[in-house]
PDB file of N, CA and C in Angstrom:
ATOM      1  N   UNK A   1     164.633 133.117  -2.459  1.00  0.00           N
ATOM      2  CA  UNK A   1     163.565 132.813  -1.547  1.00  0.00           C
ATOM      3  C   UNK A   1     162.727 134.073  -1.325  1.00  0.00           C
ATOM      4  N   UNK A   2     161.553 134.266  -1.313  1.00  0.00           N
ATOM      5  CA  UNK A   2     160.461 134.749  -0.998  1.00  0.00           C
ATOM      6  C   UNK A   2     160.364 135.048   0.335  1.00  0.00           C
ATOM      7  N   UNK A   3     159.981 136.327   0.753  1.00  0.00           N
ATOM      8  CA  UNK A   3     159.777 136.186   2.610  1.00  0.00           C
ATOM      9  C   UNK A   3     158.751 137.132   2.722  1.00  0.00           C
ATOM     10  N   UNK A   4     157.780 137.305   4.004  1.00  0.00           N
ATOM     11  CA  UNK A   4     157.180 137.997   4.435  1.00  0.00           C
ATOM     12  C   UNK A   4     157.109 139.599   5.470  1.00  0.00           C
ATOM     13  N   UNK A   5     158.759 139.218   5.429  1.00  0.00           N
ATOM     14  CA  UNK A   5     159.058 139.668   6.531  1.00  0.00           C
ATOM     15  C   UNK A   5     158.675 141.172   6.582  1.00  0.00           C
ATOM     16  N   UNK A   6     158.900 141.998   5.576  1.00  0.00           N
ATOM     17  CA  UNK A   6     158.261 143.975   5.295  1.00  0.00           C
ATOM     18  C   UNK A   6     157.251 143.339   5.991  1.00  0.00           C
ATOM     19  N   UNK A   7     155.971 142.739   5.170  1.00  0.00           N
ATOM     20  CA  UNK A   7     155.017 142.817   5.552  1.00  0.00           C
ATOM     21  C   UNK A   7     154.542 142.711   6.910  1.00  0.00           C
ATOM     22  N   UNK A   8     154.965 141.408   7.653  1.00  0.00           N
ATOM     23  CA  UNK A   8     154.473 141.465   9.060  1.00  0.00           C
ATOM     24  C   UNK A   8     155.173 142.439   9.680  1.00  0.00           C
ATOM     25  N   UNK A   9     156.553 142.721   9.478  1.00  0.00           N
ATOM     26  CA  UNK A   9     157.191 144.329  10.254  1.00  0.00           C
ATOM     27  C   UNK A   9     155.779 145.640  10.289  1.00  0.00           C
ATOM     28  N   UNK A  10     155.530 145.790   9.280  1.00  0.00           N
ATOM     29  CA  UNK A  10     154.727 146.656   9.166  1.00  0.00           C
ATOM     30  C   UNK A  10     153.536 146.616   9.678  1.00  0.00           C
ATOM     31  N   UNK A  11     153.234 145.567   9.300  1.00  0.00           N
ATOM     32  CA  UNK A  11     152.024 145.316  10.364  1.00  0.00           C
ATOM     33  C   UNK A  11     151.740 145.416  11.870  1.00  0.00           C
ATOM     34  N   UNK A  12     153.356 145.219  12.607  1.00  0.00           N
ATOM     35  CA  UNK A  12     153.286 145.844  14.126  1.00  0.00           C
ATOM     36  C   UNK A  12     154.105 147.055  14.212  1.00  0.00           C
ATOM     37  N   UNK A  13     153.854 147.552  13.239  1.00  0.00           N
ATOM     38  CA  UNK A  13     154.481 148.849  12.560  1.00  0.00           C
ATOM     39  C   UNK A  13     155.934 149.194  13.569  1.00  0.00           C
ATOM     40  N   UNK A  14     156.727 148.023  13.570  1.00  0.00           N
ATOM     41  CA  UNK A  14     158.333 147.775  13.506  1.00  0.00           C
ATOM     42  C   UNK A  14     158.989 148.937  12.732  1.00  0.00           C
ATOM     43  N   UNK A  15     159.840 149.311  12.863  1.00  0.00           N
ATOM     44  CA  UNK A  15     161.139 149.946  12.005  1.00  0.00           C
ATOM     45  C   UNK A  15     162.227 148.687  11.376  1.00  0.00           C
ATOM     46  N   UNK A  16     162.813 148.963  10.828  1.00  0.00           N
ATOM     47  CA  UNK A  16     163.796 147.775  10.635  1.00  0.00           C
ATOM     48  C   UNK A  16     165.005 147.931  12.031  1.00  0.00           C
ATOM     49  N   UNK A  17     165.192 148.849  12.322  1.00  0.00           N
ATOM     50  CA  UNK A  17     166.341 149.048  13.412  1.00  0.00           C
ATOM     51  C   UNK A  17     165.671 148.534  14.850  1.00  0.00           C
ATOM     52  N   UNK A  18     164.241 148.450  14.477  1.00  0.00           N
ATOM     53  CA  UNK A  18     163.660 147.600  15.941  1.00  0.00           C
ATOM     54  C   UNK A  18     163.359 146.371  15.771  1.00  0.00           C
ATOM     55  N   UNK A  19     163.464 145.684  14.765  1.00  0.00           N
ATOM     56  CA  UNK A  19     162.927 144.386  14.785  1.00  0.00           C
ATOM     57  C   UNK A  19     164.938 143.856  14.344  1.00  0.00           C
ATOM     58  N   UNK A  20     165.839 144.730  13.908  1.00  0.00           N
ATOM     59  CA  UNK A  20     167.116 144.164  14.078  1.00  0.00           C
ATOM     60  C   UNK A  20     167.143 144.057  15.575  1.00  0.00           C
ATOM     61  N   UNK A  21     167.179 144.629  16.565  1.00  0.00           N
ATOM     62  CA  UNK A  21     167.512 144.541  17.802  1.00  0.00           C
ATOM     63  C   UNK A  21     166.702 143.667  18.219  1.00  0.00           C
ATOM     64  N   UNK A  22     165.431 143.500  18.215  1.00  0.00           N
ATOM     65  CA  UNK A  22     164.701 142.096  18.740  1.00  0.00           C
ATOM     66  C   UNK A  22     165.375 140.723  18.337  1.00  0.00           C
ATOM     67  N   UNK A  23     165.881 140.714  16.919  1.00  0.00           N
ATOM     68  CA  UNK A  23     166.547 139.431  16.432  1.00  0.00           C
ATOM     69  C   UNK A  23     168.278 139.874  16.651  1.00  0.00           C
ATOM     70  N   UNK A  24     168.916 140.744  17.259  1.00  0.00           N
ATOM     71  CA  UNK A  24     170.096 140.693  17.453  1.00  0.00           C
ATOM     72  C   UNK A  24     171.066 140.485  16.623  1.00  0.00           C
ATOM     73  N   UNK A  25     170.435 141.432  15.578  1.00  0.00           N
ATOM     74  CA  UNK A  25     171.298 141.619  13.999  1.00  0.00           C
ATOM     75  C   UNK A  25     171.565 142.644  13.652  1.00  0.00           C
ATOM     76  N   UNK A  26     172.249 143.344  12.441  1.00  0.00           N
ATOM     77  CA  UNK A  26     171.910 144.707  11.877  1.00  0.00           C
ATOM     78  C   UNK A  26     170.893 145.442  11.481  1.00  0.00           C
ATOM     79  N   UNK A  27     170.578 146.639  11.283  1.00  0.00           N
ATOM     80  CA  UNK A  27     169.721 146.683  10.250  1.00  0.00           C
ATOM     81  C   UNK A  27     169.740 146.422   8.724  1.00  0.00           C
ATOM     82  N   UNK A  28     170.917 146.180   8.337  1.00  0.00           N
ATOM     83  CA  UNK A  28     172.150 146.180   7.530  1.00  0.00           C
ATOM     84  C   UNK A  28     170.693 144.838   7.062  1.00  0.00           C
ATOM     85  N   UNK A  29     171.275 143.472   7.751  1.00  0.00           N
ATOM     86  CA  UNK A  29     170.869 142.330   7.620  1.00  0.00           C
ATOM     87  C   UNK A  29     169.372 142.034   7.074  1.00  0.00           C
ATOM     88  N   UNK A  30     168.375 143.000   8.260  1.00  0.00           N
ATOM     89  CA  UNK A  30     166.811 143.101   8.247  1.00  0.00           C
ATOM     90  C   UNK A  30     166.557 143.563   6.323  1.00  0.00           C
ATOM     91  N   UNK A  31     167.363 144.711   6.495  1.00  0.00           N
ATOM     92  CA  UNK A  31     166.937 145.330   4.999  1.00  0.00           C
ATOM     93  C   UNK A  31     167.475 144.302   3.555  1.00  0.00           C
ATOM     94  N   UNK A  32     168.529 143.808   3.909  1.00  0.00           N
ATOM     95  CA  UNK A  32     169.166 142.383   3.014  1.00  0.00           C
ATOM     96  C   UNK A  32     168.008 141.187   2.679  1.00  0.00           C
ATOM     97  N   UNK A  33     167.306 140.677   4.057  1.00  0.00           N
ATOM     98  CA  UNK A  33     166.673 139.528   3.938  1.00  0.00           C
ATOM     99  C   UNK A  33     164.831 140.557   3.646  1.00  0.00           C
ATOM    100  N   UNK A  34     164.250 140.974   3.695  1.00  0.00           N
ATOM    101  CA  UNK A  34     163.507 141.748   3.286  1.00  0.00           C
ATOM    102  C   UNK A  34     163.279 142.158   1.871  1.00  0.00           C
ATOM    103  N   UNK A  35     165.015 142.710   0.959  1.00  0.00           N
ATOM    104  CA  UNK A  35     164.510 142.744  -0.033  1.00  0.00           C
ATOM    105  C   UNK A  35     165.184 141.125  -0.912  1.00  0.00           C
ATOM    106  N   UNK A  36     165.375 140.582  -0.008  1.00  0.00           N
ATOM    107  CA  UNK A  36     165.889 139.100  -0.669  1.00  0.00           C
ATOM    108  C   UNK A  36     167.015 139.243  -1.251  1.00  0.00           C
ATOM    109  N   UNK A  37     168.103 140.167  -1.253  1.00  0.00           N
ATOM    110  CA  UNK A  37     169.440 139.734  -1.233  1.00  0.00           C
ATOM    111  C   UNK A  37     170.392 139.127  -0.451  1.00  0.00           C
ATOM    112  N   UNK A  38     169.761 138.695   0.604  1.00  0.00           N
ATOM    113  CA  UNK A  38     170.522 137.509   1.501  1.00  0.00           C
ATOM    114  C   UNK A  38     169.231 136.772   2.171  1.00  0.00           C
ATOM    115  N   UNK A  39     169.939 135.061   1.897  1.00  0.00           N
ATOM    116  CA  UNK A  39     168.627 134.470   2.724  1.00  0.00           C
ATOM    117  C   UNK A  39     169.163 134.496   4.590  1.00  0.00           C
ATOM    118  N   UNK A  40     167.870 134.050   4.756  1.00  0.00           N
ATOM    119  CA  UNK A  40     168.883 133.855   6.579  1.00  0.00           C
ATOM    120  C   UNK A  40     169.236 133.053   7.065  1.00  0.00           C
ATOM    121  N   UNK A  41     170.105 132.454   7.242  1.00  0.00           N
ATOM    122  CA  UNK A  41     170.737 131.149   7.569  1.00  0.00           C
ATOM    123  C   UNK A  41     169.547 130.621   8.589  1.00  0.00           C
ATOM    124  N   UNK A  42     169.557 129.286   9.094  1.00  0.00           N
ATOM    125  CA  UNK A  42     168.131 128.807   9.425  1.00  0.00           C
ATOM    126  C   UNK A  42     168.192 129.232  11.355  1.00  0.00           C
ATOM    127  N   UNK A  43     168.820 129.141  12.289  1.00  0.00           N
ATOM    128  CA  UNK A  43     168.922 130.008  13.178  1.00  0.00           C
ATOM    129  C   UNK A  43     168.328 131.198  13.289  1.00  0.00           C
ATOM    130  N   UNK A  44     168.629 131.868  12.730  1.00  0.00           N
ATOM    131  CA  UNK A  44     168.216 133.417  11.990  1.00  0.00           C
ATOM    132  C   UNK A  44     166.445 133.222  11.684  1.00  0.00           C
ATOM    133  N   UNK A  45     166.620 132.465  10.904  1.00  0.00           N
ATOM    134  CA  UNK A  45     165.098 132.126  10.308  1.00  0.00           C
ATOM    135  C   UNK A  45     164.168 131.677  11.504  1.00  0.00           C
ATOM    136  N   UNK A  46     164.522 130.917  12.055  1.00  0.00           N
ATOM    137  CA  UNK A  46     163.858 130.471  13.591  1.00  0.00           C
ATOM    138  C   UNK A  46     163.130 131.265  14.305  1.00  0.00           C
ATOM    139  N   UNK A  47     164.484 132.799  14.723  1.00  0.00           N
ATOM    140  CA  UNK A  47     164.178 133.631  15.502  1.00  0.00           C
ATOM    141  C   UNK A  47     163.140 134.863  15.268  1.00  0.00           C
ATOM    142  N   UNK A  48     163.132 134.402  13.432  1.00  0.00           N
ATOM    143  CA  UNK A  48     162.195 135.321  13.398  1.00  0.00           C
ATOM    144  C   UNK A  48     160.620 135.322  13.409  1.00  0.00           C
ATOM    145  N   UNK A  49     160.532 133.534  12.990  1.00  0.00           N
ATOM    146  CA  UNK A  49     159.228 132.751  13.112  1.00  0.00           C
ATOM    147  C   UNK A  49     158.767 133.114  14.529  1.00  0.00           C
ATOM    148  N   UNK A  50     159.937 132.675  15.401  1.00  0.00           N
ATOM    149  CA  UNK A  50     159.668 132.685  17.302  1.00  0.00           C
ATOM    150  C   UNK A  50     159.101 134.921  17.198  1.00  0.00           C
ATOM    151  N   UNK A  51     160.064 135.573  16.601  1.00  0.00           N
ATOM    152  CA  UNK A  51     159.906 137.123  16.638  1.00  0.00           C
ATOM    153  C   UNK A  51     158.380 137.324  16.517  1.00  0.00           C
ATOM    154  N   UNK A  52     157.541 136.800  15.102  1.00  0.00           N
ATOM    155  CA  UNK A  52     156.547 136.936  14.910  1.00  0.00           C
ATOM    156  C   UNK A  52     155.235 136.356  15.297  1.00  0.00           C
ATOM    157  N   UNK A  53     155.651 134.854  15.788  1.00  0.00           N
ATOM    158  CA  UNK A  53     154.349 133.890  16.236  1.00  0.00           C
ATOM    159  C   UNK A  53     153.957 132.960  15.086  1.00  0.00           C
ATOM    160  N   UNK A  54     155.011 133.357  14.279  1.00  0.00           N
ATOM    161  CA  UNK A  54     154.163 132.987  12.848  1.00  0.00           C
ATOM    162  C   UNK A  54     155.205 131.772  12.462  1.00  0.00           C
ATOM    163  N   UNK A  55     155.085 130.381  12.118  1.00  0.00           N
ATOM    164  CA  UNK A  55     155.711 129.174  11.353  1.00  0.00           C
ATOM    165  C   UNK A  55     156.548 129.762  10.362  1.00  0.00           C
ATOM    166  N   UNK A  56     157.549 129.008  10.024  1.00  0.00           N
ATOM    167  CA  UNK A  56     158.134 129.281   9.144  1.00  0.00           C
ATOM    168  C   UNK A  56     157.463 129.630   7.532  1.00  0.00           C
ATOM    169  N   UNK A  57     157.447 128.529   7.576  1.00  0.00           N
ATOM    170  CA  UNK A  57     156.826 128.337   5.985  1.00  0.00           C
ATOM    171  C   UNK A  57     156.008 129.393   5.585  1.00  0.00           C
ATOM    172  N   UNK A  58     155.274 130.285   6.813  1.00  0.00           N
ATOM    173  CA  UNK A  58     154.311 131.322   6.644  1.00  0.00           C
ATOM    174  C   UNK A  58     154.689 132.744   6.363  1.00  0.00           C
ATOM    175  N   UNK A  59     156.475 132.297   6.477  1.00  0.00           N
ATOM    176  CA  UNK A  59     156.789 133.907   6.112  1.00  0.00           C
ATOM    177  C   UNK A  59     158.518 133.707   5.006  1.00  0.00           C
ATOM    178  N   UNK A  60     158.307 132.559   4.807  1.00  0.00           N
ATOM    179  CA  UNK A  60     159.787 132.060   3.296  1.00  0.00           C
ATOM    180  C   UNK A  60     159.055 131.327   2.884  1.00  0.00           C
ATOM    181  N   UNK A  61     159.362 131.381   1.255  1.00  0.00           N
ATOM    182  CA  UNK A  61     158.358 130.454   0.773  1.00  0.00           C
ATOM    183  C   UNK A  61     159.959 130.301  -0.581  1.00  0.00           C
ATOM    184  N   UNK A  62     159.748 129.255  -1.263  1.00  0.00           N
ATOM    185  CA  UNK A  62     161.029 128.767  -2.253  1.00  0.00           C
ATOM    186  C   UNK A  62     160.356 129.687  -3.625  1.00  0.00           C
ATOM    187  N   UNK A  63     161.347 130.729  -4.428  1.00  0.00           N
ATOM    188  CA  UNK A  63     161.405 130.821  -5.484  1.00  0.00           C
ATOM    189  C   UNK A  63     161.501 129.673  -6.135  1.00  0.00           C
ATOM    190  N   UNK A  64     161.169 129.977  -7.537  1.00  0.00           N
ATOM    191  CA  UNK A  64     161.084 128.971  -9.228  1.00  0.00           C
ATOM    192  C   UNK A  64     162.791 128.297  -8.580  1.00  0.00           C
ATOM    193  N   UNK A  65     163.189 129.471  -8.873  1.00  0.00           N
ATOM    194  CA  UNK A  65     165.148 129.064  -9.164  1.00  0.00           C
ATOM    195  C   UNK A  65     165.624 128.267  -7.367  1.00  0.00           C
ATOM    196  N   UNK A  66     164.449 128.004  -6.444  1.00  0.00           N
ATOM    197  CA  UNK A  66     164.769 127.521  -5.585  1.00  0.00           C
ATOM    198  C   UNK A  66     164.490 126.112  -5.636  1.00  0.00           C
ATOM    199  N   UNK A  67     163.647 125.467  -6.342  1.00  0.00           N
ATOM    200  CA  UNK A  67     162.913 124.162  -6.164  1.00  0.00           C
ATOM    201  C   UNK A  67     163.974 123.486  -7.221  1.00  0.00           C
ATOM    202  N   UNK A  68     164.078 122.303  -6.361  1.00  0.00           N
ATOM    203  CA  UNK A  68     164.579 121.108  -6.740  1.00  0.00           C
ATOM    204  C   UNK A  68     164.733 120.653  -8.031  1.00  0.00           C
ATOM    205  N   UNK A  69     165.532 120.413  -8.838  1.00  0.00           N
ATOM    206  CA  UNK A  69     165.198 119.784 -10.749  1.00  0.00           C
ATOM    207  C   UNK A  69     164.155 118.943 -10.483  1.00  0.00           C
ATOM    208  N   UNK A  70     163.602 118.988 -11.748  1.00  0.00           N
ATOM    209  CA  UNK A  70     162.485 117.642 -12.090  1.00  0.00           C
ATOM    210  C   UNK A  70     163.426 116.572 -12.757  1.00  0.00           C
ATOM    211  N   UNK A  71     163.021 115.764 -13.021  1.00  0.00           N
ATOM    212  CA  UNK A  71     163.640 114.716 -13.517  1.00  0.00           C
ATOM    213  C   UNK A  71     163.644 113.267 -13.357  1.00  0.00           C
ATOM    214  N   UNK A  72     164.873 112.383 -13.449  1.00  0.00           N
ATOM    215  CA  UNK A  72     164.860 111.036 -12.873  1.00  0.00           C
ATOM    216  C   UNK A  72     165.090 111.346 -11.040  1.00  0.00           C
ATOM    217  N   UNK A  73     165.053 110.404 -10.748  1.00  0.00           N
ATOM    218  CA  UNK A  73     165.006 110.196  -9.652  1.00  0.00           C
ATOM    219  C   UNK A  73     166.578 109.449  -9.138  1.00  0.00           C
ATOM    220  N   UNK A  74     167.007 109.947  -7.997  1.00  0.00           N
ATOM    221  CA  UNK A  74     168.463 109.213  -7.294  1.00  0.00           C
ATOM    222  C   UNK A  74     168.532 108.054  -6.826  1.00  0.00           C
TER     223      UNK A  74
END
């Protein structure tokens, strides 16, 4: 998954150790979902939409290897 999250950090020119403490995580975590080696469970994801002002969808967006097969239908 794709995220926005560097970007809008930076933009209210956040640290990662301040926008972990606003969402009540590590920095450990911030720097994980940032460079996309962990997604954020959807809780997580919530708090950060609510963190920024910003919808979801506006800051995760689905990688290739995320979208659904094509195919027949179930």
């Amino acid at each position: 998954m794709r995220n926005r999250l560097r970007a809008l950090r930076d933009e209210r020119g956040w640290s990662q150790a301040a926008l972990a403490e606003r969402l009540d995580v590590s920095r450990q975590t911030v720097n994980a979902v940032e460079t996309g080696r962990y997604d954020p469970s959807l809780p997580l994801a919530f708090r950060i939409s609510q963190c920024f002002a910003v919808p979801i969808e506006q800051i995760f967006t689905p990688d290739e290897h995320d979208a659904p097969p094509s195919g027949g239908r179930r």
